[in-house]
Protein backbone atom coordinates (compact mmCIF):
# COMPACT_ATOMS: atom_id res chain seq x y z
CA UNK A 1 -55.02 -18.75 -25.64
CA UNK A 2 -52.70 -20.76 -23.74
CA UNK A 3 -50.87 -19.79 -21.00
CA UNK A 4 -47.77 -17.73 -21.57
CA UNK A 5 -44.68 -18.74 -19.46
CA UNK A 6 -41.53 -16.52 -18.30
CA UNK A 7 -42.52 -13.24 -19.54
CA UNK A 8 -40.30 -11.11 -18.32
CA UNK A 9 -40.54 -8.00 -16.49
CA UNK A 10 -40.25 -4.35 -17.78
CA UNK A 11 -36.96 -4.06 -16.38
CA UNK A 12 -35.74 -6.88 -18.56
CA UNK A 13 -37.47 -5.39 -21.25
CA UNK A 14 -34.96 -3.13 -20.55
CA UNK A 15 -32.12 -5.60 -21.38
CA UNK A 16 -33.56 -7.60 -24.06
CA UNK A 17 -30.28 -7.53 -26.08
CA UNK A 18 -27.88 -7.75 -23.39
CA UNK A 19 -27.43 -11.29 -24.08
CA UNK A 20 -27.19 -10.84 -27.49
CA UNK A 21 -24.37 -8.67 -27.60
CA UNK A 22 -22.49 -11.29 -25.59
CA UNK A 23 -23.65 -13.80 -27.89
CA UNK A 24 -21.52 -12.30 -30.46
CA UNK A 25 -18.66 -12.80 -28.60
CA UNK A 26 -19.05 -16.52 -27.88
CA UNK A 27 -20.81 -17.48 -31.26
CA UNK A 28 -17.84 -19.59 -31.87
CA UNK A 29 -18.81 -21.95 -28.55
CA UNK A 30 -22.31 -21.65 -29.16
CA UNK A 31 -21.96 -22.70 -33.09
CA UNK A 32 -19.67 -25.67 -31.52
CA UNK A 33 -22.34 -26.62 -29.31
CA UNK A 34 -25.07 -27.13 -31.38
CA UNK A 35 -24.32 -30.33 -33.36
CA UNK A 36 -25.91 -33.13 -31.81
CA UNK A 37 -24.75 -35.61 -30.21
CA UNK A 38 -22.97 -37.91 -32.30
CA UNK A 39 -23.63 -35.98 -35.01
CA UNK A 40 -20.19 -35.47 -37.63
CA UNK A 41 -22.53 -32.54 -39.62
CA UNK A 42 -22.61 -34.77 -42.81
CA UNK A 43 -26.50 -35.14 -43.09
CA UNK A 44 -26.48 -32.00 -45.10
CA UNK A 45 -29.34 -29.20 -44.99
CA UNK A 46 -32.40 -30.03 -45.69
CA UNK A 47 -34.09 -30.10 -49.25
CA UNK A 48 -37.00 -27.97 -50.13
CA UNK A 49 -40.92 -29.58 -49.78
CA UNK A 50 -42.68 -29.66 -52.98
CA UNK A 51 -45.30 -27.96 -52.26
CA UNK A 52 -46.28 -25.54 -49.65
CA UNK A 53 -49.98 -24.12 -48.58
CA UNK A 54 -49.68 -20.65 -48.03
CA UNK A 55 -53.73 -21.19 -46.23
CA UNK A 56 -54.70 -21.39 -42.88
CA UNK A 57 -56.66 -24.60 -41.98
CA UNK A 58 -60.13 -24.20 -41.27
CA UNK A 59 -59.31 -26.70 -38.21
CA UNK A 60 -57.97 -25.23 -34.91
CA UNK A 61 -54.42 -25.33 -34.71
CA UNK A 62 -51.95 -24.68 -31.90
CA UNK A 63 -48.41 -23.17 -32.40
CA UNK A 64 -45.73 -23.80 -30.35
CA UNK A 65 -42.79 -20.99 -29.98
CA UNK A 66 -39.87 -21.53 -28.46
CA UNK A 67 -37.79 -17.94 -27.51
CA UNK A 68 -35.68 -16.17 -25.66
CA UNK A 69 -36.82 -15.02 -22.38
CA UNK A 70 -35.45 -10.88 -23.50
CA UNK A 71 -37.83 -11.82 -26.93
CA UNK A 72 -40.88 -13.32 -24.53
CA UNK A 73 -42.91 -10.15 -24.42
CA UNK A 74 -43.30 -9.21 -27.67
CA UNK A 75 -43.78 -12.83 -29.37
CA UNK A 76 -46.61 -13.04 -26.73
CA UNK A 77 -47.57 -10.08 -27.90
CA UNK A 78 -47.50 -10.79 -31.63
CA UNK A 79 -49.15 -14.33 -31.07
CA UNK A 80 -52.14 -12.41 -29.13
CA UNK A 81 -52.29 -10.22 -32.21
CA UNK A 82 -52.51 -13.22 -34.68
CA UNK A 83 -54.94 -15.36 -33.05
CA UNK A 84 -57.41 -11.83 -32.60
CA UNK A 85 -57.38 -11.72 -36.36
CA UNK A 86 -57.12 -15.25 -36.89
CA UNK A 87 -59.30 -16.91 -34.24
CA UNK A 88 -58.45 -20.72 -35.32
CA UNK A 89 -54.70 -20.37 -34.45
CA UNK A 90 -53.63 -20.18 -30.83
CA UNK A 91 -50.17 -20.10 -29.01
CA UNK A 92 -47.94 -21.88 -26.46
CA UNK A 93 -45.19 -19.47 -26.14
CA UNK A 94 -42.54 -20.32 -24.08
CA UNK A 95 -39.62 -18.32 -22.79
CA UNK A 96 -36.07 -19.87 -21.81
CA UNK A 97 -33.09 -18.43 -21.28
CA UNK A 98 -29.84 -17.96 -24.31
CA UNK A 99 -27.95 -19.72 -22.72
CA UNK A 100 -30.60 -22.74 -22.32
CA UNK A 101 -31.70 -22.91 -25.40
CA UNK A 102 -28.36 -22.92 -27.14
CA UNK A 103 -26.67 -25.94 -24.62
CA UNK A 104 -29.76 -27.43 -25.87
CA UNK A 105 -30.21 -26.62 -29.06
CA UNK A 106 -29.66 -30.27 -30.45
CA UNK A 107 -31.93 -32.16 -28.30
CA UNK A 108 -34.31 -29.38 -28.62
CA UNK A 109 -34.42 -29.87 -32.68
CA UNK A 110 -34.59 -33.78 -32.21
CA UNK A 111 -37.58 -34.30 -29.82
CA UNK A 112 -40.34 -36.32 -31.18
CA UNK A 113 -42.38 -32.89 -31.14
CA UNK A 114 -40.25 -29.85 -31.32
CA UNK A 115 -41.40 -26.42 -31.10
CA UNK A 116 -43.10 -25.18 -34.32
CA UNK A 117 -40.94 -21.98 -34.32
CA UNK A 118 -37.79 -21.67 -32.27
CA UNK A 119 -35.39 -18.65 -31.95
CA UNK A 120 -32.09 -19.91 -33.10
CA UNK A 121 -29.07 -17.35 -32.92
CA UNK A 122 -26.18 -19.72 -34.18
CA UNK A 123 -27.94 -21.54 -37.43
CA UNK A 124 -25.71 -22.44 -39.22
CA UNK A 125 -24.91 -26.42 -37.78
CA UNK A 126 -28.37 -27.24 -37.16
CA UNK A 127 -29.28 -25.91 -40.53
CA UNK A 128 -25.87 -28.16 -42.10
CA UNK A 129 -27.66 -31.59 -39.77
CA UNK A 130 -30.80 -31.31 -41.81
CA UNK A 131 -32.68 -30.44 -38.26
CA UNK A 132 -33.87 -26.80 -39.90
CA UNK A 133 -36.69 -26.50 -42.68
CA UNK A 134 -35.89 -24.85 -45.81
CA UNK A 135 -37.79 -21.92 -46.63
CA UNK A 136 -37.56 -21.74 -49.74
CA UNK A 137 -40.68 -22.70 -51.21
CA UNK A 138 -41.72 -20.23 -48.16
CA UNK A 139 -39.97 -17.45 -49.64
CA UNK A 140 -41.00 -17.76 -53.25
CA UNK A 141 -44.98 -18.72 -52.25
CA UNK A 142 -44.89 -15.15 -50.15
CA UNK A 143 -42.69 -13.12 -52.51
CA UNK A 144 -39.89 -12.65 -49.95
CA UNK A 145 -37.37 -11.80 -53.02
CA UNK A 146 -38.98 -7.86 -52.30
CA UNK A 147 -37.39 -8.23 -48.48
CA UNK A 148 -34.13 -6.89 -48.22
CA UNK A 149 -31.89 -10.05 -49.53
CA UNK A 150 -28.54 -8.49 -47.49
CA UNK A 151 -30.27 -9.47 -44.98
CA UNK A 152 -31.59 -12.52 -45.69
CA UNK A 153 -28.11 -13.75 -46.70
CA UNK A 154 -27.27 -13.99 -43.13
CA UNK A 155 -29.50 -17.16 -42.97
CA UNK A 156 -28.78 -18.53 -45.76
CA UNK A 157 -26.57 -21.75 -46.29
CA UNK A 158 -25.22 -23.68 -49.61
CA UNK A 159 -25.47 -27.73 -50.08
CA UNK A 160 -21.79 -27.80 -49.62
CA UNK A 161 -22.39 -25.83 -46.13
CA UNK A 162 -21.34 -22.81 -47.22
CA UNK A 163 -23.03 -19.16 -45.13
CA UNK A 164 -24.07 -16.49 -46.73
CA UNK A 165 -25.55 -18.38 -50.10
CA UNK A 166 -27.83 -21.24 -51.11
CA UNK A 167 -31.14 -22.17 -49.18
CA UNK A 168 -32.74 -19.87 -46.38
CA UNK A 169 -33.41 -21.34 -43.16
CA UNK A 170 -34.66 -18.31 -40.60
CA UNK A 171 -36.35 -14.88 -41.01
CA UNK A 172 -36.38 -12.11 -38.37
CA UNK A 173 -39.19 -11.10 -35.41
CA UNK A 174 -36.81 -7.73 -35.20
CA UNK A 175 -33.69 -6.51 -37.21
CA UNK A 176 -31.50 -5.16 -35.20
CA UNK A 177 -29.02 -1.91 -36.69
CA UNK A 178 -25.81 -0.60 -34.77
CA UNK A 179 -24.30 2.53 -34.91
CA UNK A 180 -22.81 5.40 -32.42
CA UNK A 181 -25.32 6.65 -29.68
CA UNK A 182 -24.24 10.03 -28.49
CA UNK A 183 -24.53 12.16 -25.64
CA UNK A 184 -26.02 15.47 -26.96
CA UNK A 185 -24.74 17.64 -23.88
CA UNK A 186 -21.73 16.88 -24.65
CA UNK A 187 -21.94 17.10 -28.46
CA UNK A 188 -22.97 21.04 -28.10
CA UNK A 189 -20.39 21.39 -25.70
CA UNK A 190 -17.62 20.97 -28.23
CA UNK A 191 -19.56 22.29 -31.32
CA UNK A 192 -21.32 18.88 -32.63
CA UNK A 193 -25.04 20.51 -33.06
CA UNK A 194 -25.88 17.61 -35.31
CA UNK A 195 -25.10 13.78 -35.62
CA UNK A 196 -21.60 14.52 -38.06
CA UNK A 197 -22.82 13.76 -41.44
CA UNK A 198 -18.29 13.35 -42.08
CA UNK A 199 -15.68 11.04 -40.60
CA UNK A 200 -13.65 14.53 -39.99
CA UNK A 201 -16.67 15.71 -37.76
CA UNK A 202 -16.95 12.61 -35.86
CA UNK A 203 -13.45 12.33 -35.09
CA UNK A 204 -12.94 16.12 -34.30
CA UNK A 205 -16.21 16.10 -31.79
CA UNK A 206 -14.54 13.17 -30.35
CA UNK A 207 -11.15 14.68 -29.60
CA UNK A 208 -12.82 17.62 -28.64
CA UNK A 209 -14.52 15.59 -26.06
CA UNK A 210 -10.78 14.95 -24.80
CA UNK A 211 -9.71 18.20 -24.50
CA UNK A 212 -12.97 18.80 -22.90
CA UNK A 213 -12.20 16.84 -20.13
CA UNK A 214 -14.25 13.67 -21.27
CA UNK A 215 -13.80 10.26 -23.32
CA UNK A 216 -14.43 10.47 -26.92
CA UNK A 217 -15.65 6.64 -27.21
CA UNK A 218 -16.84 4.54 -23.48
CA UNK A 219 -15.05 0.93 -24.90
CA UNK A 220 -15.61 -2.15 -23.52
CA UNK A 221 -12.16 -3.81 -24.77
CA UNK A 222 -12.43 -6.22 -21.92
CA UNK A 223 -15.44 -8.05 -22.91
CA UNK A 224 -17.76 -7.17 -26.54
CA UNK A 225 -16.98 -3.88 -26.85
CA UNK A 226 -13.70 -4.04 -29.24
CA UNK A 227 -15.61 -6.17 -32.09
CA UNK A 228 -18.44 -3.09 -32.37
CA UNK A 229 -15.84 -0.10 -32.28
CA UNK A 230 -13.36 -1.92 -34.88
CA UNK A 231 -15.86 -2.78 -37.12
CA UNK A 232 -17.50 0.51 -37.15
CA UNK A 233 -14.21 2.23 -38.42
CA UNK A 234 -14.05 -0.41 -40.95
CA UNK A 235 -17.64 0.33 -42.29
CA UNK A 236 -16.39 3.94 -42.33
CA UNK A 237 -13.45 3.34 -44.69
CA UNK A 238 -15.80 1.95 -47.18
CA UNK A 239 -15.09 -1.46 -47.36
CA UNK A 240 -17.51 -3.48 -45.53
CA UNK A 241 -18.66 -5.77 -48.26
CA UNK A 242 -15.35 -7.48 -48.00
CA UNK A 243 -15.68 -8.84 -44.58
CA UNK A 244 -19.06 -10.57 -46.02
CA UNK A 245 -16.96 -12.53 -47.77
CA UNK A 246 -14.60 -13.23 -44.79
CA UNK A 247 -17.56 -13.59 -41.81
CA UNK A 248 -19.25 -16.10 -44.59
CA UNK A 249 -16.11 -18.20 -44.67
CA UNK A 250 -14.96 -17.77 -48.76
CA UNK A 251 -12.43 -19.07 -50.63
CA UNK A 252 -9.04 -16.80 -50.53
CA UNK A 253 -11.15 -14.60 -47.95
CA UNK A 254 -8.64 -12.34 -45.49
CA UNK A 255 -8.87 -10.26 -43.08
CA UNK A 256 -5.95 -8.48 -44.53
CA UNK A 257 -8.03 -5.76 -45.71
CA UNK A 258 -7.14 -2.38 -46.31
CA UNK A 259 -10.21 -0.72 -44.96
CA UNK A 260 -9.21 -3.41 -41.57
CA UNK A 261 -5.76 -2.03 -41.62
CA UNK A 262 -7.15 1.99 -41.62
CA UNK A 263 -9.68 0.74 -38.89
CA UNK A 264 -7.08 -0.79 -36.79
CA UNK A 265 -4.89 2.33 -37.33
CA UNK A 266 -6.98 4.56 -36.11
CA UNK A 267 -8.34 2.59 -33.02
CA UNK A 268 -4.62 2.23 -31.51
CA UNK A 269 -4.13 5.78 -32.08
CA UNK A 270 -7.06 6.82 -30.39
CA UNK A 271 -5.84 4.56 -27.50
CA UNK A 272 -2.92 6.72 -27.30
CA UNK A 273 -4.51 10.05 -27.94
CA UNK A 274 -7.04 9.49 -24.95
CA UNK A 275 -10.08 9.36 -27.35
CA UNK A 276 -10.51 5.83 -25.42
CA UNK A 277 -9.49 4.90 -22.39
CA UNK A 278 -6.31 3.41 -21.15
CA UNK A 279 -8.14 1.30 -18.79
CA UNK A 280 -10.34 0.34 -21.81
CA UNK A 281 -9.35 -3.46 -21.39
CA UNK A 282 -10.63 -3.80 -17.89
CA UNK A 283 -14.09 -1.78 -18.85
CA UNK A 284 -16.50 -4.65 -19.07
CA UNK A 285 -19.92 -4.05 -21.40
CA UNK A 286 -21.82 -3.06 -18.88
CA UNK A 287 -19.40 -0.38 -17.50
CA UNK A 288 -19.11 0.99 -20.75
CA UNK A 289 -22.91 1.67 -20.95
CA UNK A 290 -22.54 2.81 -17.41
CA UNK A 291 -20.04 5.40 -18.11
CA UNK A 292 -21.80 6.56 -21.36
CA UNK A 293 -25.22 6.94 -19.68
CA UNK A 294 -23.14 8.69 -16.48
CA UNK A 295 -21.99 11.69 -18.61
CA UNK A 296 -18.18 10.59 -19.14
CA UNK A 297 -18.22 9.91 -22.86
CA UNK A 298 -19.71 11.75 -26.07
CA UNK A 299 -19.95 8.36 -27.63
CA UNK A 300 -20.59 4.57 -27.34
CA UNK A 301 -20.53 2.34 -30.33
CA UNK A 302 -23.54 -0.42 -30.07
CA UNK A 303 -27.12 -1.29 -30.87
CA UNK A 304 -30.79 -0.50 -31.11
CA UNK A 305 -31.32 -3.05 -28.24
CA UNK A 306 -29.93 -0.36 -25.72
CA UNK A 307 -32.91 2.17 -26.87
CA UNK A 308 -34.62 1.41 -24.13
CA UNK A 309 -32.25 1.71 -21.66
CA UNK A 310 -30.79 4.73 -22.75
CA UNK A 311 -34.26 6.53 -23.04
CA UNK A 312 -35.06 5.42 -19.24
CA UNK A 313 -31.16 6.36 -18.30
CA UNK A 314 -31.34 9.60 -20.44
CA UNK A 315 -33.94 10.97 -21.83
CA UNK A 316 -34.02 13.26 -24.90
CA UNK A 317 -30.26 13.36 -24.25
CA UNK A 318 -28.90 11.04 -26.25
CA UNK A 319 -28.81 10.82 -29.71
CA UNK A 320 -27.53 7.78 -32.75
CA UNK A 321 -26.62 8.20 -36.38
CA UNK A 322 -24.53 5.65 -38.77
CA UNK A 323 -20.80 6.26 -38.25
CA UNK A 324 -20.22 8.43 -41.52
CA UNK A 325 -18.07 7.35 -44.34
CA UNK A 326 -14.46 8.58 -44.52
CA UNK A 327 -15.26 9.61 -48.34
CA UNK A 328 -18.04 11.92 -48.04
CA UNK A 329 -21.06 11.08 -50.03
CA UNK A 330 -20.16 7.31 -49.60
CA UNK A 331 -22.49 4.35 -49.06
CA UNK A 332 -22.97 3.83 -45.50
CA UNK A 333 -22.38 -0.11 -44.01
CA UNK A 334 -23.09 -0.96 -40.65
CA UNK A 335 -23.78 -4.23 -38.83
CA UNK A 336 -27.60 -5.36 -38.64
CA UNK A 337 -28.97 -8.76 -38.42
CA UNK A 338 -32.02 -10.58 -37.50
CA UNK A 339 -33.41 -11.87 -34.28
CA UNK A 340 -33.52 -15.19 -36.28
CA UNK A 341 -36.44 -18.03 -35.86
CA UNK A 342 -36.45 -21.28 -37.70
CA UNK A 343 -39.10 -23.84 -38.35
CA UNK A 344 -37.60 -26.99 -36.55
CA UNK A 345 -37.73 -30.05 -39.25
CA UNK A 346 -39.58 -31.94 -37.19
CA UNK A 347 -42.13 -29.40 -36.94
CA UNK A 348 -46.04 -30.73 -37.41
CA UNK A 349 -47.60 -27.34 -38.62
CA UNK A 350 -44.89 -25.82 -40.67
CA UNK A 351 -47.38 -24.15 -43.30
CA UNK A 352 -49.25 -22.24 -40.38
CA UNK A 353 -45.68 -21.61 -38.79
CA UNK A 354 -44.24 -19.80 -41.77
CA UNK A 355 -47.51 -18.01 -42.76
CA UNK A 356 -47.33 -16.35 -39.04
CA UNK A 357 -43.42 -15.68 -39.47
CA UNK A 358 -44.51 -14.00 -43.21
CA UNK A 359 -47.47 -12.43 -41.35
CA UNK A 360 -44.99 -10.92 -38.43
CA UNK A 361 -43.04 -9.12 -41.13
CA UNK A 362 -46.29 -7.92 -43.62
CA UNK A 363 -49.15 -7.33 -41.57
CA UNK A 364 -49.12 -3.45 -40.19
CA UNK A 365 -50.19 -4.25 -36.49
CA UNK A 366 -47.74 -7.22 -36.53
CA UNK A 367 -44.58 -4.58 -37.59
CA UNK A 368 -46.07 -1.96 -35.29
CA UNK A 369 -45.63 -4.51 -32.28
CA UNK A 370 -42.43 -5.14 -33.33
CA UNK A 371 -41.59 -1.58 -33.06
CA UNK A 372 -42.97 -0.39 -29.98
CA UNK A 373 -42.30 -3.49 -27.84
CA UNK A 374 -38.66 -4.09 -29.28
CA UNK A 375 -37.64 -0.68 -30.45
CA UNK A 376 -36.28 -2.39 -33.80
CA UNK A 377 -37.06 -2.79 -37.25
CA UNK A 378 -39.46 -4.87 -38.97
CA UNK A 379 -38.34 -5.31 -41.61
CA UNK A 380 -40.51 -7.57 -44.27
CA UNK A 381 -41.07 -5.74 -47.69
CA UNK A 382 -39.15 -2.71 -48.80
CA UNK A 383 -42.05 -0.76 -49.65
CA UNK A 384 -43.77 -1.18 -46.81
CA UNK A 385 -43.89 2.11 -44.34
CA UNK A 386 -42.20 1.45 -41.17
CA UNK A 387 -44.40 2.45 -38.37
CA UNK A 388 -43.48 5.41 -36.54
CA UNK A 389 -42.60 5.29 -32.48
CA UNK A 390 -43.21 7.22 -29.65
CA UNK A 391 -39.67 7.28 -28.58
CA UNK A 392 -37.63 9.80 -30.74
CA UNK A 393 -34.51 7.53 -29.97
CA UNK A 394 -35.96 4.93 -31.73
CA UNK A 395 -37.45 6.97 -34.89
CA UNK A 396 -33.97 7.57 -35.52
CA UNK A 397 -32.64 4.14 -34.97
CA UNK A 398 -35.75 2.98 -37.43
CA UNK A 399 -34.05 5.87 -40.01
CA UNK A 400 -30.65 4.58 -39.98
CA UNK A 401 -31.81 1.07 -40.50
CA UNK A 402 -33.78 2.11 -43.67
CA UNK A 403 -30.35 4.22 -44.91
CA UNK A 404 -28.25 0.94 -44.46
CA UNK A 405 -31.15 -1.08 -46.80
CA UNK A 406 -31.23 1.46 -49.16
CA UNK A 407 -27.75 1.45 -49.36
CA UNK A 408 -27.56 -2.29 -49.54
CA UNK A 409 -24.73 -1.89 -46.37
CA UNK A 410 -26.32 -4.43 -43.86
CA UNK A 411 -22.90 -6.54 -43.07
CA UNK A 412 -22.59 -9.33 -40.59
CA UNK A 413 -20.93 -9.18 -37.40
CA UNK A 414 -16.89 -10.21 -37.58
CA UNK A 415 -17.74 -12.25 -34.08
CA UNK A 416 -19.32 -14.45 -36.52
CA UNK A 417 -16.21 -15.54 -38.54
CA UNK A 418 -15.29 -19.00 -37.71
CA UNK A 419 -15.96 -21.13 -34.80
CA UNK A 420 -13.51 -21.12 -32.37
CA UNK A 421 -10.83 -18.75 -32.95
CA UNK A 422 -13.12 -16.03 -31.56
CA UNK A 423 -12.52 -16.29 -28.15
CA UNK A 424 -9.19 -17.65 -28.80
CA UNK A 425 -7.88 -15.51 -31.12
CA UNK A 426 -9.86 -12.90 -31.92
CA UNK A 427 -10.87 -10.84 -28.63
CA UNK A 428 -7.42 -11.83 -27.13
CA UNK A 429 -5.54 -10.05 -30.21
CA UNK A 430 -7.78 -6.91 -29.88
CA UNK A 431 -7.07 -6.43 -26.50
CA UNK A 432 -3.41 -6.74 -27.29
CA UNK A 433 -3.92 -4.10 -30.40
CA UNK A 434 -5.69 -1.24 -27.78
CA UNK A 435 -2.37 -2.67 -25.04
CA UNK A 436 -0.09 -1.52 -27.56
CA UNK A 437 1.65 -4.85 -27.62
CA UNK A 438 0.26 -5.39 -31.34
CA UNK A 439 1.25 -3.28 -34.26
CA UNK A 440 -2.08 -3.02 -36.43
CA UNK A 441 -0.46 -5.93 -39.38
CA UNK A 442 0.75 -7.90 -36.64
CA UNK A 443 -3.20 -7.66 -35.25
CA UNK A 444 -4.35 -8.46 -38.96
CA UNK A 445 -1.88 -11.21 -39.86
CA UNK A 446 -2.18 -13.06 -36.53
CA UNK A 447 -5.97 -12.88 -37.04
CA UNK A 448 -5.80 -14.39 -40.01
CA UNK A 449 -4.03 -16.95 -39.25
CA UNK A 450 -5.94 -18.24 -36.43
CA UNK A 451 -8.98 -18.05 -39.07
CA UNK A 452 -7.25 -20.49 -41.37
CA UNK A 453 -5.92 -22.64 -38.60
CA UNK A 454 -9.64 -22.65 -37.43
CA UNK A 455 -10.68 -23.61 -40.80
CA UNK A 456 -7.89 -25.79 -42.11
CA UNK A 457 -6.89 -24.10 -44.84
């Protein structure tokens, strides 16, 4: 095998995420800075190859990978894996950082050889400039329509440009699931001897916390914590489906939601009730996972790429379950998404690339590594077992991800919406709505229209 460059160490291991969850918050730069140069968007996504060989070549063949430098270890580890069972493919992993590999995204997908597989976080331009391969005949050659198609709708993207429908241009090494991680000291301190399976219970632990002397919810409002907390209470009200339709940009789409409104609602009150913080808007992200891990708050709202961290921070201590539904017996939604790679256009070996990216997601070692290195789902086929881990944390991180398939509640991350207004509209109006300056329809209807202003409706 070739050599391996950048792996990183355990301790950023530890952080593999981090960078994603700021991601989230910038996708609207990132998204603007991946058209190339010169580039107006109008070449249009690619079309679908005729044909596609879903055989290796009996001739030795070397993939290229291009990833993120939190992702390094385990695509090393997955392309050590592959070439062990299939000795006439080998590697060249390399490992850059986010923020490198989005400023160069462009010149990147237009080299004379690009990368055979690249992690791309903000798809959706490259894949409008044709510089993405459709994987399409990929996905009916493999039987992909028995993966979970929520989440494959999060890469996919319409002749007209449209997300969310038409062609599919990435899959997933890793899905990722939020949800509330909680501090189980503090849970039996004020009665919670089980993650709440009702909205009631998880509001009542939380201003029991209060009363209890500690914060119900650690919030980053300064920085990416907002987005996760607002959109939480949303899922809980039961109508996450609807902000599909507004993250994916449709017609008559508005964040004037009801569910939004009761989400909104109830995170200004809990501003005022102490639930959160009233220094919540100078808490940064990692402050807020400070202060959780420190013993000051029963919960923080985030992801299954702080598993690892919490484990090393707390041990059996801490705990995660899907925010429950406001109507009991609901479906539960939550955000989850991919770690998404593509298959650069330009891309000499694309047959052998997507077999490996099919094999990553249906081979049992393959989703194994995935779960022990990364601490996430697998995902691939929906009646495939997903392996077990040693870390309870992550067993129940793995559950909750399965609950949201089953329940067809994967949503997409509001961050995501359109791509600018994010950082000017967006963050800056939920900061105002946990000040107080913002009644929760002013929030909504000042949201919205920075979304159509942003879109030119």
């Amino acid at each position: 095998m070739s050599p391996i460059t950048a792996a990183p160490s355990q301790a950023g291991r530890s952080h593999r995420r981090l960078a994603a969850v700021a991601l989230l918050a910038s996708a609207a730069a990132v998204l603007a800075a991946c058209a190339p140069p010169g580039s107006s968007g109008t070449e249009g996504p690619a079309t679908a190859a005729s044909s596609v060989s879903t055989t290796l070549p009996s001739d030795p063949v070397k993939l290229q990978i291009l990833t993120s430098q939190e992702a390094a270890d385990v695509v090393t580890q997955l392309g050590q894996e592959f070439t062990r069972q299939n000795p006439t493919v080998t590697f060249d992993v390399v490992a850059e950082a986010n923020s490198n590999i989005n400023t160069n995204l462009s010149r990147i997908l237009t080299r004379d050889t690009p990368p055979d597989i690249l992690f791309t976080p903000a798809l959706a331009q490259p894949a409008r400039d044709g510089l993405l391969t459709n994987l399409d005949p990929y996905y009916d050659a493999y039987g992909w329509n028995s993966w979970s198609q929520e989440l494959l709708r999060i890469a996919r993207l319409s002749p007209e440009g449209d997300r969310g429908t038409g062609s599919l241009y990435a899959v997933g090494i890793g899905y990722n699931v939020t949800g509330i991680y909680y501090n189980k000291e503090i849970a039996a301190k004020v009665g919670l001897t089980a993650p709440p399976t009702t909205f009631d219970q998880f509001e009542k632990a939380a201003t029991d916390a209060v009363a209890a002397g500690y914060l119900g919810v650690s919030l980053a409002a300064k920085d990416a914590g907002t987005p996760f907390l607002l959109q939480e209470l949303q899922n809980a009200y039961g109508n996450a489906p609807e902000i599909n339709d507004w993250i994916y940009q449709r017609p008559d789409a508005t964040f004037d939601q009801p569910g939004m409104l009761a989400a909104a609602q109830k995170l200004q009150e809990w501003t005022k009730n102490g639930v959160i913080s009233p220094d919540a808007t100078s808490v940064d992200y990692p402050t807020m996972m400070a202060d959780f891990q420190a013993g000051k708050a029963l919960y923080v709202p985030v992801g299954d790429w702080e598993n690892a961290r919490l484990t090393a921070a707390m041990g059996d201590n801490v705990g995660f379950f899907l925010i429950p539904p406001v109507d009991a017996g609901a479906k539960q939604y939550t955000m989850a998404s991919p770690a998404n790679y593509t298959i650069p256009q330009g891309s000499k070996n694309k047959d052998v690339a997507a077999y490996f990216l099919n094999w990553v997601q249906s081979n049992e070692q393959a989703r194994k590594i995935v779960v022990d290195v990364l601490g996430s789902s697998p995902g691939g086929p929906a009646d495939m077992a997903v392996p077990l881990s040693t870390s309870a944390l992550v067993d129940s991180t793995l559950a909750a991800f399965q609950k949201v398939l089953a329940d067809d509640g994967a949503v997409d991350f509001i961050a995501n919406g359109s791509a600018a207004f994010t950082l000017d509209v967006l963050n800056p109006e939920m900061q105002a709505l946990v000040l107080g300056s913002r009644t929760p329809q002013d929030f909504i209807d000042t949201v919205q229209s920075g979304y159509e202003k942003d879109l030119s409706r």
